[in-house]
N, C-alpha and C. Protein backbone atom coordinates (compact mmCIF):
# COMPACT_ATOMS: atom_id res chain seq x y z
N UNK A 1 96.62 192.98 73.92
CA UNK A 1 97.58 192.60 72.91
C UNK A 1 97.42 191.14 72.51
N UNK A 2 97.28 190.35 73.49
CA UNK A 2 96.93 188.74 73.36
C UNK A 2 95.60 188.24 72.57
N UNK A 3 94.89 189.47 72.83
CA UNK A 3 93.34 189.21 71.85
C UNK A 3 93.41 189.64 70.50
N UNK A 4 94.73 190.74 70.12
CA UNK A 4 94.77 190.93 68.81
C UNK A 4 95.73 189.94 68.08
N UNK A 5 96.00 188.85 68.61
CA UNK A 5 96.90 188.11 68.19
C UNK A 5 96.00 186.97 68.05
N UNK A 6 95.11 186.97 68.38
CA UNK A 6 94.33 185.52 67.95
C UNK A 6 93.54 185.63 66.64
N UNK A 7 93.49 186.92 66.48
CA UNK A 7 92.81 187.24 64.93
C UNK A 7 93.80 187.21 63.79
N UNK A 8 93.36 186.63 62.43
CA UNK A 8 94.25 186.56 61.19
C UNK A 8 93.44 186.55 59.87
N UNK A 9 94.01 187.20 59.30
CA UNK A 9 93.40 187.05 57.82
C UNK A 9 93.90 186.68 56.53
N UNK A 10 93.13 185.91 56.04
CA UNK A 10 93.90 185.31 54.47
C UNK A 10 93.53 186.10 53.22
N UNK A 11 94.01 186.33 52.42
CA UNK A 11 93.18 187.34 51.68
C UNK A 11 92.93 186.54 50.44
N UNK A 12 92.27 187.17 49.63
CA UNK A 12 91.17 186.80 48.47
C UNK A 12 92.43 185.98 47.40
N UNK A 13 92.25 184.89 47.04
CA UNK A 13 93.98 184.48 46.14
C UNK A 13 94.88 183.41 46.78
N UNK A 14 94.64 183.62 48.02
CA UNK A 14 95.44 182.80 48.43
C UNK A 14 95.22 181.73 49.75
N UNK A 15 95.86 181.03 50.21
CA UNK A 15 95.45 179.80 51.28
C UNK A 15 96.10 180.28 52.57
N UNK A 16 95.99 179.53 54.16
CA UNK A 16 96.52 179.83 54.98
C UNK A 16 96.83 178.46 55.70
N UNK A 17 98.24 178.46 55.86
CA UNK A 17 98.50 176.97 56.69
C UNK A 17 98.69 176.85 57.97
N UNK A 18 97.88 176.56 58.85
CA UNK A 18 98.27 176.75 60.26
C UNK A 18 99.13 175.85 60.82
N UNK A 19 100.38 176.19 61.17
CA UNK A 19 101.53 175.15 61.87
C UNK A 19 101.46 175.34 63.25
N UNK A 20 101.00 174.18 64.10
CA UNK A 20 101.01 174.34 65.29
C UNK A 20 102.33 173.36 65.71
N UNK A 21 103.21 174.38 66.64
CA UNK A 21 104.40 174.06 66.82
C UNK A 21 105.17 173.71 66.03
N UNK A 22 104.84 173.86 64.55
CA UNK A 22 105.95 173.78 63.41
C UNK A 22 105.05 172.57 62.31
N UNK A 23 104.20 172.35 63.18
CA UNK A 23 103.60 170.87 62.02
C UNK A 23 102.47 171.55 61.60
N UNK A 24 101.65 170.70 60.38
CA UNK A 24 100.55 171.36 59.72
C UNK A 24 99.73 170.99 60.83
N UNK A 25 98.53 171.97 60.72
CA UNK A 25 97.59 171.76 61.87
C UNK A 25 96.38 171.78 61.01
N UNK A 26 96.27 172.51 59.76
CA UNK A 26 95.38 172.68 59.00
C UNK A 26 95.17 173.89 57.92
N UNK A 27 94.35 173.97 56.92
CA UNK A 27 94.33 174.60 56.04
C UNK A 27 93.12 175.09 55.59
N UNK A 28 92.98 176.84 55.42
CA UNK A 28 92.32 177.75 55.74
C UNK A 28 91.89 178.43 54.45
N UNK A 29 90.58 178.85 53.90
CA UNK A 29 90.46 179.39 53.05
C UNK A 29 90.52 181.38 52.97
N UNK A 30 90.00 181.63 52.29
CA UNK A 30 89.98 182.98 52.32
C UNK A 30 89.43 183.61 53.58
N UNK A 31 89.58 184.65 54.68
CA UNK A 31 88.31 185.25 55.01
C UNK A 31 89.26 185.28 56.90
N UNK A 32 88.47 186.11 57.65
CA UNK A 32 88.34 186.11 58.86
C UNK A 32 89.23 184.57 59.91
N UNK A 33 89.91 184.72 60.52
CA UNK A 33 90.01 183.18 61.16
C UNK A 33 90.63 183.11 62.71
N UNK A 34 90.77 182.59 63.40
CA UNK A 34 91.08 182.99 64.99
C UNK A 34 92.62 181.81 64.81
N UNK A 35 93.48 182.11 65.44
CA UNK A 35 94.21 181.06 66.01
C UNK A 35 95.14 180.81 67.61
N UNK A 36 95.54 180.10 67.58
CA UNK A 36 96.33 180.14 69.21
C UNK A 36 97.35 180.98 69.32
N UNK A 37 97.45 182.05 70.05
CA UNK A 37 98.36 183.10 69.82
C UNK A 37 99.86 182.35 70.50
N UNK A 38 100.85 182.86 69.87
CA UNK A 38 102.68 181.86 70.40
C UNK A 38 102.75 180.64 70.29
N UNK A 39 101.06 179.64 69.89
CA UNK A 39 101.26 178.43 69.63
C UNK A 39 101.96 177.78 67.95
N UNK A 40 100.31 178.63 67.50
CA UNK A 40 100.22 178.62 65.68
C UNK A 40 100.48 180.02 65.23
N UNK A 41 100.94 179.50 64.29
CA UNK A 41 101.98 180.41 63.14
C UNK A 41 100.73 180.36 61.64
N UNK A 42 100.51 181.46 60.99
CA UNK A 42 99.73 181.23 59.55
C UNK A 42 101.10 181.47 58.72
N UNK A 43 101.09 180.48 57.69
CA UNK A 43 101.93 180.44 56.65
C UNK A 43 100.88 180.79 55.39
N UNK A 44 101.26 181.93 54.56
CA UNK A 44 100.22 182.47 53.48
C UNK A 44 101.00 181.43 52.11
N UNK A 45 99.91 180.95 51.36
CA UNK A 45 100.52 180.77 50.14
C UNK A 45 99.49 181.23 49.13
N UNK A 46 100.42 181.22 47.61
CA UNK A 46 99.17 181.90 46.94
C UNK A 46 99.01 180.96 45.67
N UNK A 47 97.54 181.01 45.30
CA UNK A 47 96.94 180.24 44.36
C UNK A 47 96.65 180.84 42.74
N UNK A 48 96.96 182.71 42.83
CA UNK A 48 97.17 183.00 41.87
C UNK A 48 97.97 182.04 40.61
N UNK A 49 97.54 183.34 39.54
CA UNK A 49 98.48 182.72 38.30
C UNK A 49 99.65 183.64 38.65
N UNK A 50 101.14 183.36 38.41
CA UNK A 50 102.20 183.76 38.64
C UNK A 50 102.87 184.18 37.46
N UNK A 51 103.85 184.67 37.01
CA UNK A 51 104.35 184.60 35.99
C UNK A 51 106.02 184.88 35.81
N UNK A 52 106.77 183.98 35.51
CA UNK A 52 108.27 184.17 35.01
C UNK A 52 109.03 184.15 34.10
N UNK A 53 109.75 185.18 33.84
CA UNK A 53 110.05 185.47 32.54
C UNK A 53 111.91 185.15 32.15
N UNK A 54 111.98 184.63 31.62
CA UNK A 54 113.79 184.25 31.18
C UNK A 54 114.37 184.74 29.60
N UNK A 55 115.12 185.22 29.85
CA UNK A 55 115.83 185.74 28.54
C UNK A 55 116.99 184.98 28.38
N UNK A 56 117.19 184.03 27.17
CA UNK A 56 118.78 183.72 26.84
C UNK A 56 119.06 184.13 25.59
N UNK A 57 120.17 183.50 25.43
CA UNK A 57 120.69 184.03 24.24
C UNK A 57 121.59 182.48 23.76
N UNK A 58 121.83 182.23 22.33
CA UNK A 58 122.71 181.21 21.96
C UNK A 58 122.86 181.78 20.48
N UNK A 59 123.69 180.63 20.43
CA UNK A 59 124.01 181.11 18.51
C UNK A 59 123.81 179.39 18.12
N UNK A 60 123.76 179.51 16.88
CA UNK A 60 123.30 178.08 15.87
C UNK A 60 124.46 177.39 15.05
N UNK A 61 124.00 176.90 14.26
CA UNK A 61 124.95 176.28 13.63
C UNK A 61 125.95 176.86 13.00
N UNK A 62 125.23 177.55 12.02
CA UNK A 62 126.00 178.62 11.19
C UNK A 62 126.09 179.98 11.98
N UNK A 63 126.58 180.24 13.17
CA UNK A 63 127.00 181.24 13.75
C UNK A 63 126.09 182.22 14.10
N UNK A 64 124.58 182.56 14.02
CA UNK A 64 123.98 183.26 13.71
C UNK A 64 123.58 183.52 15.01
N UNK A 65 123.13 184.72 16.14
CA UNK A 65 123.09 185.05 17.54
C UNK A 65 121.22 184.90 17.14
N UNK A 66 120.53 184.00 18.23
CA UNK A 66 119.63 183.90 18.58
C UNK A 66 118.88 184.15 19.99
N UNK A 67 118.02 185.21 19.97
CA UNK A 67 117.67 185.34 21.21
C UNK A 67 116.27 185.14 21.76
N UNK A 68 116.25 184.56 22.79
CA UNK A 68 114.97 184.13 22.87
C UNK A 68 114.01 184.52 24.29
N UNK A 69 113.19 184.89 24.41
CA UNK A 69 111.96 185.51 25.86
C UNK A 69 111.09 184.70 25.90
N UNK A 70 111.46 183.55 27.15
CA UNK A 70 110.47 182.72 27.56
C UNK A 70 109.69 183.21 29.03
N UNK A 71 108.18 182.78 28.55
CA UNK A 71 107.35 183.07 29.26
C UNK A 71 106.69 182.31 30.07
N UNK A 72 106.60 181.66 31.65
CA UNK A 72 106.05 180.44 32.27
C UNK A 72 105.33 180.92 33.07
N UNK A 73 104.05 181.18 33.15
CA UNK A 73 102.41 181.57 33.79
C UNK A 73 102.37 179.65 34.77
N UNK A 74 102.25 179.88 35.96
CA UNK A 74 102.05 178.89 36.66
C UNK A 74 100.79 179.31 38.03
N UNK A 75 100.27 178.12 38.83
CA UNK A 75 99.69 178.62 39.77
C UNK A 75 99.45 177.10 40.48
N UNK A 76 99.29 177.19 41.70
CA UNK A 76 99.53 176.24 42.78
C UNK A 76 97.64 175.86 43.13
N UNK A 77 96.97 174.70 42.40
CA UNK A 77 95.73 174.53 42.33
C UNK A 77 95.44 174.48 44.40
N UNK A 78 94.22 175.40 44.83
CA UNK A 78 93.90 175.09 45.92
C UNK A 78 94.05 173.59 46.42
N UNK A 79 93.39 172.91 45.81
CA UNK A 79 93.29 170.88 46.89
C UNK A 79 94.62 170.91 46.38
N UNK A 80 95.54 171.14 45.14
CA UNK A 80 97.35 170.73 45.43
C UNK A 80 97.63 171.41 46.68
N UNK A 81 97.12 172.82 47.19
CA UNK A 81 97.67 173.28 48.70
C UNK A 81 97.47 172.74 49.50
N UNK A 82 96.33 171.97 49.81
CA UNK A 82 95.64 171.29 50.87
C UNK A 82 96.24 169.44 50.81
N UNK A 83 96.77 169.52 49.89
CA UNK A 83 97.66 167.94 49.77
C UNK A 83 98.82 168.15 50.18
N UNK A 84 99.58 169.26 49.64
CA UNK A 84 100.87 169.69 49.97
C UNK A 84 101.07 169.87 51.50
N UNK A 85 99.79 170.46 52.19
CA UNK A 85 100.01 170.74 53.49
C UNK A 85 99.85 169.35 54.30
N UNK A 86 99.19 168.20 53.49
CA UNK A 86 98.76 167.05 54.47
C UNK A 86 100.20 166.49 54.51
N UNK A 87 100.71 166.58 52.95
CA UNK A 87 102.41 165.66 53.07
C UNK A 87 103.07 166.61 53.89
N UNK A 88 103.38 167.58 54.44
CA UNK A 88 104.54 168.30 54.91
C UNK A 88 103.57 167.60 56.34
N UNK A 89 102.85 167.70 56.73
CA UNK A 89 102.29 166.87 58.09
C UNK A 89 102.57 165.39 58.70
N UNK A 90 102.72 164.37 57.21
CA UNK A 90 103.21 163.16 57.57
C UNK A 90 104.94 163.18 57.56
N UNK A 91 105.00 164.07 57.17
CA UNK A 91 106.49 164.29 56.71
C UNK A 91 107.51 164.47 58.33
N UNK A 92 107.85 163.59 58.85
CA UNK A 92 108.40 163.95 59.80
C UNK A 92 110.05 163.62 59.91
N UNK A 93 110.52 164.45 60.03
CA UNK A 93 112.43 164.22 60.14
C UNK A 93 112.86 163.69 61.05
N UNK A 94 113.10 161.90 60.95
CA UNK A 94 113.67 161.50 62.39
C UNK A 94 115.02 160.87 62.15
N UNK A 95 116.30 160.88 62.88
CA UNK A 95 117.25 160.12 62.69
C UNK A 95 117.59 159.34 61.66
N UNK A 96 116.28 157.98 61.99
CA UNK A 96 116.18 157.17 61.40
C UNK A 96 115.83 157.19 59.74
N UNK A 97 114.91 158.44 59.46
CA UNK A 97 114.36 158.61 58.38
C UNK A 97 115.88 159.33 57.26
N UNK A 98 117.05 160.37 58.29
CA UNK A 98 117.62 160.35 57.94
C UNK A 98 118.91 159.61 57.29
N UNK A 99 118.63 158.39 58.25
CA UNK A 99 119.77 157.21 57.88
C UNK A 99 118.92 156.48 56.73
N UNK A 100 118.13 156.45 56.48
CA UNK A 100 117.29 155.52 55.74
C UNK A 100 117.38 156.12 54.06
N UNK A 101 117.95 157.68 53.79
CA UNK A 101 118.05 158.54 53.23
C UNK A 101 119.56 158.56 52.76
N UNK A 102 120.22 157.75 53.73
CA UNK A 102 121.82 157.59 53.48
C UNK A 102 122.16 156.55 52.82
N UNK A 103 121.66 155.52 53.38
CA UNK A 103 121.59 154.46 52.82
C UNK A 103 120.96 154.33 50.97
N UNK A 104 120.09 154.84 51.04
CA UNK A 104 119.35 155.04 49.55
C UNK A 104 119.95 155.41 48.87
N UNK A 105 121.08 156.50 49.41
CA UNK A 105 122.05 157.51 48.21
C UNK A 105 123.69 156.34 48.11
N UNK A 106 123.71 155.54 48.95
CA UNK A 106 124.79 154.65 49.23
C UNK A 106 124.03 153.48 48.15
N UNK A 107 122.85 152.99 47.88
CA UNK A 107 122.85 152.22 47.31
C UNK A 107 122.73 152.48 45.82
N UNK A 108 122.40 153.87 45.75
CA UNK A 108 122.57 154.72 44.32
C UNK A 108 124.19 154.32 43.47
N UNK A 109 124.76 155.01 44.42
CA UNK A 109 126.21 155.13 44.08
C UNK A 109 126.62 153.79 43.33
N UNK A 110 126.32 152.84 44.39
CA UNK A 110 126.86 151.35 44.30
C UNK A 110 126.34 150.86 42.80
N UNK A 111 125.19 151.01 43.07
CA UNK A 111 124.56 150.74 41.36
C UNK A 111 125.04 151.53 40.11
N UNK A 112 125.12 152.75 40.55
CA UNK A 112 125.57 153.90 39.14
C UNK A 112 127.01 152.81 38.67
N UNK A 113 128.20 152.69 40.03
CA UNK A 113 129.07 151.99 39.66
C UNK A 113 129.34 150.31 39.37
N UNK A 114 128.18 150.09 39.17
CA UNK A 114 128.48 148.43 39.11
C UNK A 114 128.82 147.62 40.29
N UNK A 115 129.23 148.65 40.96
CA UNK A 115 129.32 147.36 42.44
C UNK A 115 130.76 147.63 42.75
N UNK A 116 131.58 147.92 41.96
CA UNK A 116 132.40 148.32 41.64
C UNK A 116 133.62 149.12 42.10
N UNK A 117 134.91 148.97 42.82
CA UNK A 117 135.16 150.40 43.20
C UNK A 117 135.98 151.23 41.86
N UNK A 118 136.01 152.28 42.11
CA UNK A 118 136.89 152.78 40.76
C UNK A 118 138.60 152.47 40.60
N UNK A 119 138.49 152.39 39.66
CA UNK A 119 140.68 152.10 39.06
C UNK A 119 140.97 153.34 38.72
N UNK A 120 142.44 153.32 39.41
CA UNK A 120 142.73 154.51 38.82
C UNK A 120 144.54 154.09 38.19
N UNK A 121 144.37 154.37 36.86
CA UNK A 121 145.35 153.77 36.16
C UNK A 121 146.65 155.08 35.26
N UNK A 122 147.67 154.22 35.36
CA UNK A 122 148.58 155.04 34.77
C UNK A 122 149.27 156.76 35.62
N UNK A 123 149.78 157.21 35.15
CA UNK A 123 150.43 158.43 36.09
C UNK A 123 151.19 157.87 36.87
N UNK A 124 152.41 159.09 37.60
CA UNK A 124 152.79 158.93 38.72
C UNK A 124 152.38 159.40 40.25
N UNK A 125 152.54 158.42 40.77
CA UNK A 125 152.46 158.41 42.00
C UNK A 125 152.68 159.58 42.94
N UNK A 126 151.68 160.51 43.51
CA UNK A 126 152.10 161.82 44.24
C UNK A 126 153.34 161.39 44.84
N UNK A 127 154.31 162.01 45.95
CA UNK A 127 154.97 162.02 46.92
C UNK A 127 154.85 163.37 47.42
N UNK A 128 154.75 162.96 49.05
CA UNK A 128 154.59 164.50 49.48
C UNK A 128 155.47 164.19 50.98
N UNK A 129 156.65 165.24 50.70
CA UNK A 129 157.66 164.90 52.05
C UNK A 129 157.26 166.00 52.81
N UNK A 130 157.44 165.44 53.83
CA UNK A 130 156.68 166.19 55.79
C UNK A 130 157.92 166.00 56.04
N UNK A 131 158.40 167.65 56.45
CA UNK A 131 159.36 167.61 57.74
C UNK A 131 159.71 167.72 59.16
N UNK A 132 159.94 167.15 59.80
CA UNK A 132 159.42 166.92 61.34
C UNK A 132 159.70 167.92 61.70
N UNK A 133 159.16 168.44 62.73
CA UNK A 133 159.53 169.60 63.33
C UNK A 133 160.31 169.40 64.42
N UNK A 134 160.99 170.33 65.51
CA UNK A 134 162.46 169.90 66.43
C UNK A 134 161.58 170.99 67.60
């Protein structure tokens, strides 16, 4: 059972990402390939052309119902897979990377608002009476 687990195959179209213990380990073309069985994992992606299709609908100026079938043919160039897999490799989630991520969205804010905190003007004042309990 352990020897049929070291064998894997990628098929014709698409790439294979080997994550050893969850990180990229490397990237595999079409064909036959061995890996560490319970270590590495193959993640398939595909390099085909794809295709998605959207239907809306709106109306115009003068009221008139317009409908429209858009068509978006895309495909994920092989070396973009093999880049994609190198960044998800440097890409590592640490604490720090997360605070560093907090901060960035904290200094967003600050800027969107001028520095600024917000006013809040006019209206009355909620009141909300709490009755103690006995």
């Amino acid at each position: 059972m352990l020897i049929v687990a070291t064998y894997f195959e990628v098929d014709a179209g698409e790439r294979g990402i080997v994550l050893r213990f969850g990180e990229v380990n490397r990237v595999v073309d079409p064909g036959a390939h061995f890996k560490i069985p319970l270590v590495e994992q193959v993640v398939q992606i595909s390099v085909r052309v794809q295709k998605t299709t959207t239907k809306t609908e709106a109306a115009s100026r003068d009221l008139q119902v317009v409908e429209t079938t858009m068509v978006l043919n895309y495909n994920l160039k092989p070396a973009r897979a093999e880049a994609e897999a190198l960044r998800l490799q440097r890409q590592v989630i640490s604490p720090e990377l997360l605070q560093l991520r907090q901060i960035e969205a904290q200094i967003k804010a600050i800027e969107k608002g001028d520095g600024k905190l917000p006013n809040v003007t006019g209206g009355a004042v909620p009141f909300i009476q709490v009755d103690k309990q006995k």
